[in-house]
Protein backbone atom coordinates (compact mmCIF):
# COMPACT_ATOMS: atom_id res chain seq x y z
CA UNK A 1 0.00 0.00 0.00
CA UNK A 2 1.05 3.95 -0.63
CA UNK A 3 0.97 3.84 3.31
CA UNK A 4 3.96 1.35 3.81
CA UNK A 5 5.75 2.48 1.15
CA UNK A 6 6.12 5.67 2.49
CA UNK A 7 6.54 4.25 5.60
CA UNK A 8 9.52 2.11 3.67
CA UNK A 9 10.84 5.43 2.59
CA UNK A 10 10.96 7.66 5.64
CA UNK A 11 12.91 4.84 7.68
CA UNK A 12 15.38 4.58 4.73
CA UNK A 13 15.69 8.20 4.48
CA UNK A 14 16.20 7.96 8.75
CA UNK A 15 18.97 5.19 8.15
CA UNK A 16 20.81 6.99 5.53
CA UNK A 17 21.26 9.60 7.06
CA UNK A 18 22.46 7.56 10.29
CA UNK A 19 20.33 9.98 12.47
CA UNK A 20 19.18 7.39 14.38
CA UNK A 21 22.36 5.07 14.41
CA UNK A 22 24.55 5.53 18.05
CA UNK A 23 26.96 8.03 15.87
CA UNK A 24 23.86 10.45 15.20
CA UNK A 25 22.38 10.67 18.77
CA UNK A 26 26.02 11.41 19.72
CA UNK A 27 26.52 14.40 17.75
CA UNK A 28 22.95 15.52 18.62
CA UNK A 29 23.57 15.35 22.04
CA UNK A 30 27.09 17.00 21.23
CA UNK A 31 25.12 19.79 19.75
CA UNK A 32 22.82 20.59 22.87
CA UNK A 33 26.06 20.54 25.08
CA UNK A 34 27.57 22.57 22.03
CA UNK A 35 25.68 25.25 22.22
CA UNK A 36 24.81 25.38 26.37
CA UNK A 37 28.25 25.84 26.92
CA UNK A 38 29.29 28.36 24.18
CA UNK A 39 27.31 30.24 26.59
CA UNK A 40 27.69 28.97 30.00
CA UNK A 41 31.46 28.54 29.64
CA UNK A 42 32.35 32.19 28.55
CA UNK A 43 30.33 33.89 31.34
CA UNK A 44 32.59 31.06 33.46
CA UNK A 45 35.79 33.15 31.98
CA UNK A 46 34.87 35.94 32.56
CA UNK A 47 33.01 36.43 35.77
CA UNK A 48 34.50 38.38 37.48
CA UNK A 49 34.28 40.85 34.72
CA UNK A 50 30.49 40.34 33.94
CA UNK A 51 29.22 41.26 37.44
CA UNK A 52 30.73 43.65 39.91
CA UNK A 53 32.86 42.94 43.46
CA UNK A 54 33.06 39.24 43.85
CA UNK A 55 29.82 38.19 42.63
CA UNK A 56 31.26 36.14 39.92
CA UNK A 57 33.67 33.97 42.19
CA UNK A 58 30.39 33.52 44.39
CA UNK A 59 27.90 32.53 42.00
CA UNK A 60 31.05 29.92 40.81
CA UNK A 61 30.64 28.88 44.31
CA UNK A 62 26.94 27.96 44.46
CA UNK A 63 27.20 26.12 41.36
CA UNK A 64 29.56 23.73 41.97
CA UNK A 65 28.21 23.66 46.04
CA UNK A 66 24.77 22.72 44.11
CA UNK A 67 26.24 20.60 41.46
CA UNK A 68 28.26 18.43 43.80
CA UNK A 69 25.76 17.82 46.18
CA UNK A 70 23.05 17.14 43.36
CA UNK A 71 24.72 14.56 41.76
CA UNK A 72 24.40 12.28 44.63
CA UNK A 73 20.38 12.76 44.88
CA UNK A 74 19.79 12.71 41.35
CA UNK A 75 19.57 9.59 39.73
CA UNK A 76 16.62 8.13 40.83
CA UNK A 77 15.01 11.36 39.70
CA UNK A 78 16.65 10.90 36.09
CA UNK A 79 15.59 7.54 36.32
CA UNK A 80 11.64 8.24 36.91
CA UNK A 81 12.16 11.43 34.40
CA UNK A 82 14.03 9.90 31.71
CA UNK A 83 17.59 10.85 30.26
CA UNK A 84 15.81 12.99 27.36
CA UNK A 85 13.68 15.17 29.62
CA UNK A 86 16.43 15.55 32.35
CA UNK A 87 18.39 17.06 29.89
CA UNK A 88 15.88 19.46 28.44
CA UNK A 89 15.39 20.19 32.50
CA UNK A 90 18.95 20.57 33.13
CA UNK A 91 19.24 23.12 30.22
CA UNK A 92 16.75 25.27 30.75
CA UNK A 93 18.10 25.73 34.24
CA UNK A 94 21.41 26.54 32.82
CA UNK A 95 19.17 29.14 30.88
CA UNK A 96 18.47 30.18 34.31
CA UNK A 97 22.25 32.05 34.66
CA UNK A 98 21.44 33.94 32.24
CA UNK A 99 18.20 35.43 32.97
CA UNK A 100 19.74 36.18 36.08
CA UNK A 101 22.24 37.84 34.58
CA UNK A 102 19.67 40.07 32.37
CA UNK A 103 17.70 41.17 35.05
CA UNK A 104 21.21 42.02 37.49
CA UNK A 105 22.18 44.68 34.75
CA UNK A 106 18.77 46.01 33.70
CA UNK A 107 17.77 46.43 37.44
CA UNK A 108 20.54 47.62 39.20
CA UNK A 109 23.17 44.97 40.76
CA UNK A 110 20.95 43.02 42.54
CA UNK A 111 23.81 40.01 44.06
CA UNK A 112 21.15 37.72 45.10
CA UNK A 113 19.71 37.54 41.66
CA UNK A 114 22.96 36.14 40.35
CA UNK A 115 23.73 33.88 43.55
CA UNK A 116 20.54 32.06 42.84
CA UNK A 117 20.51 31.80 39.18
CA UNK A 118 23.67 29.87 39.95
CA UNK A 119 22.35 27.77 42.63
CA UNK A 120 19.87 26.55 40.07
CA UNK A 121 21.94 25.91 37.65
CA UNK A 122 24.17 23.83 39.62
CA UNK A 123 21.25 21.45 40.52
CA UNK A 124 20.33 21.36 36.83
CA UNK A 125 23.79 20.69 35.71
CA UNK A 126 23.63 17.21 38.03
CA UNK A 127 20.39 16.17 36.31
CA UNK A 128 22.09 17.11 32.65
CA UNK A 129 25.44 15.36 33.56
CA UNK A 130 23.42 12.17 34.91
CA UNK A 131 21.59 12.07 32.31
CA UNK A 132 24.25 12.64 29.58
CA UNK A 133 25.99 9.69 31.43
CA UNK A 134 23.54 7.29 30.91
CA UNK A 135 22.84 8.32 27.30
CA UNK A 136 26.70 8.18 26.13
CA UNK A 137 27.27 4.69 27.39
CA UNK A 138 24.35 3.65 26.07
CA UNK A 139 24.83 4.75 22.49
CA UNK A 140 28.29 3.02 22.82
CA UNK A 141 26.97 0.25 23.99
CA UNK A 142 28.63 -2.49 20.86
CA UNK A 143 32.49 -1.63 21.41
CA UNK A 144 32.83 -1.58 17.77
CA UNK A 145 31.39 1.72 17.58
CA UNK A 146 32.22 3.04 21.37
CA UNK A 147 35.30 4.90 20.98
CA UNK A 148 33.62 7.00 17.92
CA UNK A 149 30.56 7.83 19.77
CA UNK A 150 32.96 9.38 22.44
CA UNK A 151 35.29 11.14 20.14
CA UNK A 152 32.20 13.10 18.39
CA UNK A 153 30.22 13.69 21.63
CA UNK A 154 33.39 15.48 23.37
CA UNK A 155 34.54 17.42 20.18
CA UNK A 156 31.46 18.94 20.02
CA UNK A 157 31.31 19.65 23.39
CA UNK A 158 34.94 20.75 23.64
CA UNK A 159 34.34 23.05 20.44
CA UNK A 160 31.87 24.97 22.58
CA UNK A 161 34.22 27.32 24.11
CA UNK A 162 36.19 28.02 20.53
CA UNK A 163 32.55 29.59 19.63
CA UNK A 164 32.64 31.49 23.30
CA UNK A 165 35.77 32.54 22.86
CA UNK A 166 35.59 34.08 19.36
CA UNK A 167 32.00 36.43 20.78
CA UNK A 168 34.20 37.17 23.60
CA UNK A 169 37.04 38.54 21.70
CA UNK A 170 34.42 40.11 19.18
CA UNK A 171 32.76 41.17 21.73
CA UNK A 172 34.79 42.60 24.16
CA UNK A 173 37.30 44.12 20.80
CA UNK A 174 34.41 46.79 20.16
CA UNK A 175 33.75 48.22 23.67
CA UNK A 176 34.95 51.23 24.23
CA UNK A 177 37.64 51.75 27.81
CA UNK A 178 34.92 52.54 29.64
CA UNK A 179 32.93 49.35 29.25
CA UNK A 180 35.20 46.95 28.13
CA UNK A 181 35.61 45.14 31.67
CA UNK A 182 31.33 44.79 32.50
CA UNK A 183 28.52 42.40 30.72
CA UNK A 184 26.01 44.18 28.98
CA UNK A 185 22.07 42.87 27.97
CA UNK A 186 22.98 42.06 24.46
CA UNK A 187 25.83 39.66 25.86
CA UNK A 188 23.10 37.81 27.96
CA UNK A 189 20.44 37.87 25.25
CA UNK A 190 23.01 36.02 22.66
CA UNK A 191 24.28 33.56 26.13
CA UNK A 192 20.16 33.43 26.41
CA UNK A 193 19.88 32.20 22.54
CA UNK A 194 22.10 29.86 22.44
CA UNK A 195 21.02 28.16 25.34
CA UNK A 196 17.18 27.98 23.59
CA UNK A 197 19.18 26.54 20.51
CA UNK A 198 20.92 24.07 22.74
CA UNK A 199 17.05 23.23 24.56
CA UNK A 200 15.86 22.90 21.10
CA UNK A 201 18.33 20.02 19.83
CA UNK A 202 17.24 17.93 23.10
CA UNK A 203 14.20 17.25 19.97
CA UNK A 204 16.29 15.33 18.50
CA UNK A 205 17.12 13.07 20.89
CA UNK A 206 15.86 9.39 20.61
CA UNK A 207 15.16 6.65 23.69
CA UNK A 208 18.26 4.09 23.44
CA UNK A 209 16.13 1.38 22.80
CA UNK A 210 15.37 2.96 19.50
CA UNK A 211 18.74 3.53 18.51
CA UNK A 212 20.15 1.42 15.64
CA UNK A 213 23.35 0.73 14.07
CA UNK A 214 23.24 1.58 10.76
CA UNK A 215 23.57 -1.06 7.98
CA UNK A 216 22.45 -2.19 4.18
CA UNK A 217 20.06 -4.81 5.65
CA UNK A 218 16.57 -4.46 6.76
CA UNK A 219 17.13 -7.22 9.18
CA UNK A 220 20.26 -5.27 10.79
CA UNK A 221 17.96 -2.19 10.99
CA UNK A 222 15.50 -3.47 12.78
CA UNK A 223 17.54 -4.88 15.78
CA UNK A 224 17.87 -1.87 18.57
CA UNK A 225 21.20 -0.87 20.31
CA UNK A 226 19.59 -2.07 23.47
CA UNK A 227 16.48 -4.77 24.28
CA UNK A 228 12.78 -2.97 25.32
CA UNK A 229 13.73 -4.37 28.54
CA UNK A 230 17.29 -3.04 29.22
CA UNK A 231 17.90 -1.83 32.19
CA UNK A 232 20.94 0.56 33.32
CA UNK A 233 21.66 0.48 36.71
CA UNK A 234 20.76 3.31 38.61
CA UNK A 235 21.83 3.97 42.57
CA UNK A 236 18.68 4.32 44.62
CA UNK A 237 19.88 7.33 47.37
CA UNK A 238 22.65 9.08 47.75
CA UNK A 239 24.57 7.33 50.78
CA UNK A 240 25.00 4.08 47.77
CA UNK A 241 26.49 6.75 45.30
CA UNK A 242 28.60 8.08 47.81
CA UNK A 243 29.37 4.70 48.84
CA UNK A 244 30.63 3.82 45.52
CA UNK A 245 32.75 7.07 44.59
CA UNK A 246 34.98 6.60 47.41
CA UNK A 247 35.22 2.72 47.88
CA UNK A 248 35.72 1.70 44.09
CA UNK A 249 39.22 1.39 42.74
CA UNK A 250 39.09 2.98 39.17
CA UNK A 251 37.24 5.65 41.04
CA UNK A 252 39.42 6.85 43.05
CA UNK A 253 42.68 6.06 40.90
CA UNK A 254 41.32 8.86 38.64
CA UNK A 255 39.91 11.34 41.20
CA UNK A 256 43.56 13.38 41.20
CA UNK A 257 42.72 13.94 38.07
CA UNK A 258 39.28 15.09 38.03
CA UNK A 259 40.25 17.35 40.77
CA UNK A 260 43.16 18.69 38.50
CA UNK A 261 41.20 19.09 35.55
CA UNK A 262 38.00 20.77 37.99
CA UNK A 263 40.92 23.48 39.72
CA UNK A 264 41.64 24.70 36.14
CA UNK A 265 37.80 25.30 34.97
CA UNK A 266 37.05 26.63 38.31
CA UNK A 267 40.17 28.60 39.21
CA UNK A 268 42.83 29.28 36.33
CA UNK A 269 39.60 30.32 34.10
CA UNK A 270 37.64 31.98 36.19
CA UNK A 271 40.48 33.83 38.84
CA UNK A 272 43.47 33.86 36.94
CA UNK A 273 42.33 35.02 33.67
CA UNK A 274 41.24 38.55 35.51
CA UNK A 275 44.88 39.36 35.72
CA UNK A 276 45.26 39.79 31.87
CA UNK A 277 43.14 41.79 28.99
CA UNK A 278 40.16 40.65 27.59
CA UNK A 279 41.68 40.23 24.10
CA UNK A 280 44.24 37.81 25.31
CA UNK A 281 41.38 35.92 27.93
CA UNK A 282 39.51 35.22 24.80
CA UNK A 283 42.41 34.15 22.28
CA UNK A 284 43.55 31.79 25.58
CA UNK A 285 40.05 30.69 25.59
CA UNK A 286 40.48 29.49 21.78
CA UNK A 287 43.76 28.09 21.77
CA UNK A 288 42.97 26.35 25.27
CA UNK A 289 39.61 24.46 23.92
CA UNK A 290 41.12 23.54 20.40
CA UNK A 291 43.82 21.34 22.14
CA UNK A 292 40.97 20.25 23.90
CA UNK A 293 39.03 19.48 21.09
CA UNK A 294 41.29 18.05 19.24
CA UNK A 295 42.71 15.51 22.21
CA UNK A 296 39.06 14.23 22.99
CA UNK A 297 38.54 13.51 18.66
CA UNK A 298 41.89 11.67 18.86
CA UNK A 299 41.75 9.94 22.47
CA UNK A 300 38.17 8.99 21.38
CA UNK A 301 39.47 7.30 18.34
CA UNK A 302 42.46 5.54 19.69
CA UNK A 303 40.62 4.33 22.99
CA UNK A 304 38.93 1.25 21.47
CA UNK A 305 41.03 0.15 18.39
């Protein structure tokens, strides 16, 4: 019938262009993360420019207070929510910053405005990182194609800051002396659209038990990434996810360096970059988040050949 061959069509059309093959959902969820943090990461550089006094360095504060604490309470919620609405939650409360931010310069400085916008976004960014968690492994579920969903998820997500860093040097390259050091409404309304962009993209997001590997036969096509009755393993409270962080060996073995890798976001982007002009904050930014880029693309690759 006309019915099922359209039907025929449209999932050929879906397969060819591997939108809903493990590589796909990867570099749709790379653009939602893409786009967040073009924002999220360049009001990171520069906060203690944007707002005045120390309200920067406190708002970094309450997010990663918030963020921390979060992530141990948070997966049962992402479990009864599901990974593709926990995302769209967790960006929209990243959108939060940024209203924050609006409101702080159109209405006068208001501190608490800023400290709470934060404070929501760092409970946001423990349902979006949960959630992104469970999505990622489950896309590279068949090792065959594991190491290439990583690579194009973190490029993507790496390549966020090169687009930060180029408004910020744009940016910041046509203010004159006076305002060259404070945020301004048009900064937050582009940080605002490009976080709508990124909530828009969570659209394109399928369940994992959809997701196929792509392949020339219909038989191949039909079989999902994971059974309709997978199930990922989710801790049920907090005191067996903090259980697990600090009693399991690969764990801790890496937490030196997620502590090394957290100082420089935090500190050595945030603090240090204050010391030197704008111009060169955003050309670091670049140069820093290429290297980036390009590492996770090539670590990605190599880690499963």
């Amino acid at each position: 019938s006309d019915e099922a061959v359209c039907e025929e069509a449209a999932t050929r059309l879906c397969t060819s262009m591997h939108w809903s093959s493990p590589s796909g959902q990867a570099a749709a969820l790379g653009l939602i993360f893409f786009f967040c943090f073009s924002a999220y990461d360049t009001i990171q550089v520069f906060a203690k420019r944007l707002y005045h006094g120390d309200t920067g360095t406190n708002a970094t504060l309450c997010v990663y207070a918030f963020f921390t604490v979060g992530c141990l309470f948070v997966a049962p919620i992402v479990a009864y929510l599901g990974e593709r609405l926990s995302i769209a939650v967790g960006v929209l409360c990243y959108a939060s910053l940024v209203v924050a931010g609006l409101v702080y310069l159109v209405t006068g400085y208001a501190d608490w405005l800023i400290l709470l916008g934060g404070s929501t976004l760092g409970c946001g960014a423990a349902l979006l990182w949960t959630a992104q968690g469970s999505l990622i492994l489950a896309y590279g579920a068949s090792e065959a194609s594991r190491g290439r969903v990583f690579a194009i998820f973190w490029s993507l997500y790496r390549a966020a800051p090169l687009l930060g860093g180029v408004l910020s040097l744009c940016y910041f390259s046509l203010q004159d002396e006076d305002h060259k050091s404070a945020g301004s409404p048009t900064l937050f309304a582009i940080f605002l659209a490009l976080i709508v962009c990124g909530a828009c993209c969570t659209l394109f997001l399928r369940d994992p038990t959809a997701v196929r590997e792509p392949s020339e036969h219909a038989s191949s096509r039909t079989a999902p990434l994971l059974s309709d009755g997978a199930q990922r393993s989710v801790p049920v409270n907090a005191t067996a996810t903090l259980r697990h962080a600090v009693t399991d060996g690969a764990m801790l073995s890496l937490a030196l360096l997620f502590c090394a890798s957290g100082f420089n976001e935090v500190y050595v982007l945030s603090e240090f970059s204050r010391l030197v002009s704008t111009r060169a904050v955003g050309l670091e930014e670049i140069a820093f988040y290429l290297g980036s880029c390009l590492g996770a693309q090539c670590s990605g690759r190599l880690l499963y050949i």
